[in-house]
Protein backbone atom coordinates (compact mmCIF):
# COMPACT_ATOMS: atom_id res chain seq x y z
CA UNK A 1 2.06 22.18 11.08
CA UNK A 2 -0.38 19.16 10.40
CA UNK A 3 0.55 15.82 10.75
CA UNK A 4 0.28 15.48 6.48
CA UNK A 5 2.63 18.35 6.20
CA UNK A 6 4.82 17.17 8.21
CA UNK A 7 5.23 14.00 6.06
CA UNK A 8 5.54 15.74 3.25
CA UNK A 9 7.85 18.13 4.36
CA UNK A 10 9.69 15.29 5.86
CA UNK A 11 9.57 13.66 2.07
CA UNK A 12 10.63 16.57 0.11
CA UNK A 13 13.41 17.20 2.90
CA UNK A 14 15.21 13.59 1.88
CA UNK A 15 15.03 14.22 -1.77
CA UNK A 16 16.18 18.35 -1.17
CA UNK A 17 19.15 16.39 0.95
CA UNK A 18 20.27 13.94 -2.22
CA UNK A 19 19.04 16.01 -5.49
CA UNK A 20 21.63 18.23 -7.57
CA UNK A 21 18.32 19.30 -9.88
CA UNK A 22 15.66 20.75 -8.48
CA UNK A 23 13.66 22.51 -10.80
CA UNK A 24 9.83 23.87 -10.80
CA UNK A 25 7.23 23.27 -13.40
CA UNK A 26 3.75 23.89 -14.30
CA UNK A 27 2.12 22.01 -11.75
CA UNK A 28 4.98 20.80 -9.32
CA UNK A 29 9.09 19.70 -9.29
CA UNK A 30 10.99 17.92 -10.98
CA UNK A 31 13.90 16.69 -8.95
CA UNK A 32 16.92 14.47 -9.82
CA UNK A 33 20.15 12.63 -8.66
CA UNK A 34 22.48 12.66 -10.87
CA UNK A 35 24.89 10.65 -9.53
CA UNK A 36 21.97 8.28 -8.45
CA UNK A 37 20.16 7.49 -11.58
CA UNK A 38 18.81 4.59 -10.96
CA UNK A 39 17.69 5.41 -7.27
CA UNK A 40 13.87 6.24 -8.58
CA UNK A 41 13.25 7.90 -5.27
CA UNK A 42 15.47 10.64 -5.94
CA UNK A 43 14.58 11.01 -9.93
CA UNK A 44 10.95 11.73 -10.74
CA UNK A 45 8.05 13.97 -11.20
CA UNK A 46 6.52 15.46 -8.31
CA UNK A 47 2.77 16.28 -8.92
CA UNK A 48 1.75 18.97 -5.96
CA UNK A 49 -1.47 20.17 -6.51
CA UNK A 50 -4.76 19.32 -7.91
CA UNK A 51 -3.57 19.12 -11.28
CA UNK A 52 -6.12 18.96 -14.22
CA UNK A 53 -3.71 17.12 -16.73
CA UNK A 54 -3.94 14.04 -18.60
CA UNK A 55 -2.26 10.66 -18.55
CA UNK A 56 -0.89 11.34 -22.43
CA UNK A 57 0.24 14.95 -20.86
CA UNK A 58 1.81 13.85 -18.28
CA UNK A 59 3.68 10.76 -19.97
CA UNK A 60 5.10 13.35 -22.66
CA UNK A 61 6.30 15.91 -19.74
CA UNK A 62 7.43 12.57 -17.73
CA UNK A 63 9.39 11.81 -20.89
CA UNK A 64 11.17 15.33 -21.22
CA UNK A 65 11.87 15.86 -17.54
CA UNK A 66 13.51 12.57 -16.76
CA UNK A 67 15.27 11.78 -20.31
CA UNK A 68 18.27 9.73 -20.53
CA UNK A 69 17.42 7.39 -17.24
CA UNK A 70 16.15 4.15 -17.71
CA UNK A 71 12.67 4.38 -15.62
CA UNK A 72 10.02 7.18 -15.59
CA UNK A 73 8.01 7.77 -11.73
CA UNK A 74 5.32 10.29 -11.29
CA UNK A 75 4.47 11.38 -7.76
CA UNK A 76 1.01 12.50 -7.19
CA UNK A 77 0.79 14.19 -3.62
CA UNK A 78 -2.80 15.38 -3.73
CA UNK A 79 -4.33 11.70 -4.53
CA UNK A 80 -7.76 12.58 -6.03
CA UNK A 81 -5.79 14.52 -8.75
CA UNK A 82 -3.39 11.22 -9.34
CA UNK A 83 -7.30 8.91 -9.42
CA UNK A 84 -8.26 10.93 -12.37
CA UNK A 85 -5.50 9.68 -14.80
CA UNK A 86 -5.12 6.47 -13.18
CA UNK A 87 -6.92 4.23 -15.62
CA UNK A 88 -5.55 6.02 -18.49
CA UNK A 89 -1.38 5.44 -16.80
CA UNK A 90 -2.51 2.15 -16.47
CA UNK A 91 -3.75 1.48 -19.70
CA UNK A 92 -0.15 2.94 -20.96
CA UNK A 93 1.79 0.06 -18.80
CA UNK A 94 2.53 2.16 -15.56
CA UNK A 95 2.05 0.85 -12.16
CA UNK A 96 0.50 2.46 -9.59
CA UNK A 97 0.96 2.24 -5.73
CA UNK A 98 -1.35 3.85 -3.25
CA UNK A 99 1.64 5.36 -0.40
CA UNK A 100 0.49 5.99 3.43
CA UNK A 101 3.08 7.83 5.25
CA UNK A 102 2.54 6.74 9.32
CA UNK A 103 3.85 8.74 12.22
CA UNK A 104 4.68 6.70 15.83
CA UNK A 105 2.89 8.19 18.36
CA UNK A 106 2.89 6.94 22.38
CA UNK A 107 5.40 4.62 23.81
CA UNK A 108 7.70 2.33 22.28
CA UNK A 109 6.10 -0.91 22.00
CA UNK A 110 7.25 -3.90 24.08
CA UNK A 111 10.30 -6.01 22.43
CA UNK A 112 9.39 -9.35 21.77
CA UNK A 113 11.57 -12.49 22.21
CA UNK A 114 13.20 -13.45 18.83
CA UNK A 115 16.69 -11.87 18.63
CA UNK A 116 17.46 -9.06 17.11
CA UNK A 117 20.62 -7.69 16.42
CA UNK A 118 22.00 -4.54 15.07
CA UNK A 119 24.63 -5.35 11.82
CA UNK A 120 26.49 -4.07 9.34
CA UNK A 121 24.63 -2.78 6.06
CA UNK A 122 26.30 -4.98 4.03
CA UNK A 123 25.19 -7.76 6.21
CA UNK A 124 21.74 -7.94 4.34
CA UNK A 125 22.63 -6.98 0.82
CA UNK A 126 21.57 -10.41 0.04
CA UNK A 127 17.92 -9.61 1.37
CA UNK A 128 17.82 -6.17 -0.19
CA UNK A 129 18.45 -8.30 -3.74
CA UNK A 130 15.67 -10.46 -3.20
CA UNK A 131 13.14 -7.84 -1.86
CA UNK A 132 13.79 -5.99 -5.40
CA UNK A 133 13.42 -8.81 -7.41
CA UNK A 134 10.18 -9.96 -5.41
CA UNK A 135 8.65 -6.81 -6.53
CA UNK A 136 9.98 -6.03 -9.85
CA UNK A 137 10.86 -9.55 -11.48
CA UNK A 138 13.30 -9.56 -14.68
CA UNK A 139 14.83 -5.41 -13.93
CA UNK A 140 17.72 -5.20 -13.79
CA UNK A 141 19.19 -3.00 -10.98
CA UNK A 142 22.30 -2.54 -12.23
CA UNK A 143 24.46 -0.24 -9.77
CA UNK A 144 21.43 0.49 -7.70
CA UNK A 145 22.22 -1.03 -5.02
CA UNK A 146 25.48 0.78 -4.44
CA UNK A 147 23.62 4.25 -5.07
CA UNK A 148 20.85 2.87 -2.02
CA UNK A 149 23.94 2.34 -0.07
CA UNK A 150 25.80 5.84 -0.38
CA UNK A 151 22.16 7.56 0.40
CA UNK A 152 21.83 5.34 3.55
CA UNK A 153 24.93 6.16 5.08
CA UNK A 154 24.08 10.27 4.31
CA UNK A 155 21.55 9.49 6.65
CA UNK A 156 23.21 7.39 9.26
CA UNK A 157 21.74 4.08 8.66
CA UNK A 158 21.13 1.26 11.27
CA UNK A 159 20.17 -2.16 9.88
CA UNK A 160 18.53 -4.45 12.43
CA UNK A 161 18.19 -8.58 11.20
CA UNK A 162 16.74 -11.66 12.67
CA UNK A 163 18.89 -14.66 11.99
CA UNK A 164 18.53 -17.81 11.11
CA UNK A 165 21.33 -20.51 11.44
CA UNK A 166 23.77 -17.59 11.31
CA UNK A 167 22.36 -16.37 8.18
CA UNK A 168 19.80 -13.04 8.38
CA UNK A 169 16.49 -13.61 6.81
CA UNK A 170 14.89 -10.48 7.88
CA UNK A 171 15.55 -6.87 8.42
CA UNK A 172 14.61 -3.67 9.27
CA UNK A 173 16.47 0.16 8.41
CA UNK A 174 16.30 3.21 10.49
CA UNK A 175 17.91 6.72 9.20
CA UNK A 176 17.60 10.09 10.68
CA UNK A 177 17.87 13.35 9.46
CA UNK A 178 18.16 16.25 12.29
CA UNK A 179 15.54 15.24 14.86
CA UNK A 180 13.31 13.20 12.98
CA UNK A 181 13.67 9.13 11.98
CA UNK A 182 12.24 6.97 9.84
CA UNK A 183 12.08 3.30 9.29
CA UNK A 184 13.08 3.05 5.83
CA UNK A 185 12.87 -0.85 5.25
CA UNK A 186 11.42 -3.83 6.86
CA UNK A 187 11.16 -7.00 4.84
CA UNK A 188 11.05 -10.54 5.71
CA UNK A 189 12.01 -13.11 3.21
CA UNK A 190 9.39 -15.31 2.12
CA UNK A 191 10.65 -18.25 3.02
CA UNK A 192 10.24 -17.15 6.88
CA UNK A 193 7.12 -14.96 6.91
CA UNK A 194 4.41 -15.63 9.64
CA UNK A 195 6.31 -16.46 12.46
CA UNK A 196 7.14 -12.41 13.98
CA UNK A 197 10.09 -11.22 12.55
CA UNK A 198 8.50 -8.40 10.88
CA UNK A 199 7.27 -7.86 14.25
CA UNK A 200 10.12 -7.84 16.21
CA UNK A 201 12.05 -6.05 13.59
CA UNK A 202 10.07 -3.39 13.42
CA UNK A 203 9.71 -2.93 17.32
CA UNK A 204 13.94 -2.90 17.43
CA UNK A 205 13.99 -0.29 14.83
CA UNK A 206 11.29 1.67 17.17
CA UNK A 207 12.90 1.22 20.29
CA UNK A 208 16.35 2.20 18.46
CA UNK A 209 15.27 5.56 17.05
CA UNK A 210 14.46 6.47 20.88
CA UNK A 211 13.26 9.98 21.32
CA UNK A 212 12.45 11.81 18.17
CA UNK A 213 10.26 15.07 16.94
CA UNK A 214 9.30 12.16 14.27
CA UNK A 215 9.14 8.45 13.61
CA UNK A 216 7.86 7.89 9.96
CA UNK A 217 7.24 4.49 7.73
CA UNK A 218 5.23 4.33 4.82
CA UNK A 219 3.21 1.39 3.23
CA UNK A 220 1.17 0.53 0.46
CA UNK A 221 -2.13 2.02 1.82
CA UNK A 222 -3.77 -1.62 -0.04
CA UNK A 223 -1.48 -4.00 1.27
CA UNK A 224 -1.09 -5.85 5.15
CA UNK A 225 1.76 -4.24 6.30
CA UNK A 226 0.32 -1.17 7.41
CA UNK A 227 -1.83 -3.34 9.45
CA UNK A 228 1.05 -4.50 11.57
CA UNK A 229 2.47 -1.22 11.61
CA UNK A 230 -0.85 0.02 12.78
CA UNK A 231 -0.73 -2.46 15.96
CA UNK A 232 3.05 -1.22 16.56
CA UNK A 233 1.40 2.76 17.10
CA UNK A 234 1.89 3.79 13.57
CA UNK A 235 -1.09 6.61 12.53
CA UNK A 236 -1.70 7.32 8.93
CA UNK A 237 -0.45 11.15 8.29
CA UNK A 238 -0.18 11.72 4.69
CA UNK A 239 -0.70 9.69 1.36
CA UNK A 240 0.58 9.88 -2.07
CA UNK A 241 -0.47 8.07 -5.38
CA UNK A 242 2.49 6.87 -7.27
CA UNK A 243 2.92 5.60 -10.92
CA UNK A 244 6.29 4.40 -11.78
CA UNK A 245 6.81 2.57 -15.33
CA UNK A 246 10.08 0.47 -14.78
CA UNK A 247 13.29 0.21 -16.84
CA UNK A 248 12.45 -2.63 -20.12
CA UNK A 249 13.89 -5.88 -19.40
């Protein structure tokens, strides 16, 4: 098996792990937490071949297959499929997000010499508040951060945080699932960016998930992060085009 379907068998594993409905349709799955609702990682469309369907299509099936939750997400997992109705989701209000799924390969980097310590998951709530907000201004989450909670521990989460004055202002997440890992979170709040946390985050949640089949992270395939994890041994495997049109404020 290819590095890509590895990721995506890796992907589909998670939501198989936390989704009660997992049902086929016409071009893909629909899959579904129920007690999770608002956890849009576990409640969406997945789109798994090279569909020939349109954005108005796909909004109405979107529509039926995730009724009664607040948020509608659309997963498109061969991308040139997802390119071909991207103006016209756009046009509708949906965002879209480019997804590279990396795989470590070689040696664990070096650590670096900012502390790091391994906390409690609670310990960062604060951070994991302001990392949603930062990207989705004015939603509210509601219970969602209880539901990201419950999944985490499933999957035997370790939070990692750099501190300042006693108080963490960055972290990193690592959960496994048999002999594969994967660094679910890294953020940094803004307030502290540029000096190496991300960094040294990153490299403790490495060094942590020590000898694996696997080490995953995704990124936005447009944005810097992938960079760093690029310098940290990351490889881009797999990517995915997303469209998610968020709960109304």
């Amino acid at each position: 098996m290819d590095a890509a379907a590895r990721a995506r068998a890796w992907v589909h594993g998670g939501q198989a792990a936390v989704c009660d409905v997992i049902e086929p349709w016409e071009h893909g799955t629909v899959v579904r937490a129920t007690e999770h609702p608002t956890y849009w990682d576990y409640n969406l469309v997945r789109v798994e071949e090279d569909a020939d369907i349109g954005a108005d299509e796909l909004v109405a099936f979107a529509d039926e297959a995730l009724a009664g939750l607040a948020h509608r997400r659309v997963g498109f997992e061969v991308v040139p499929a997802g390119e071909r109705v991207r103006a016209g989701m756009e046009a509708l209000g949906w965002k879209v997000t480019r997804f590279v799924w990396m795989r470590h390969e070689g040696e664990a980097p070096p650590a670096t010499d900012l502390d790091v310590e391994q906390v409690a998951y609670d310990v960062v709530r604060h951070l994991r508040v302001a990392w949603h907000h930062e990207d989705f201004p004015g939603v509210d989450f509601k219970d969602h951060f209880d539901h990201e909670r419950e999944v985490a521990m499933r999957r035997n989460a370790q939070v990692f945080a750099a501190f300042e004055q006693d108080r963490p202002v960055a972290f990193a997440q690592l959960e496994r699932d048999g002999g594969a890992a994967e660094i679910t979170s890294v953020f940094v709040h803004p307030d502290h960016r540029g000096r190496g946390l991300g960094t040294a985050i990153t490299k403790a949640a490495i060094a942590a998930a020590g000898e694996v089949s696997d080490l995953w992270i995704v990124a936005d395939d447009d944005d810097r992060p992938k960079e760093l994890y690029a310098r940290l041994g990351f490889r881009p495997a797999w990517k995915l085009l997303d469209f998610l049109r968020v709960p109304s404020s």
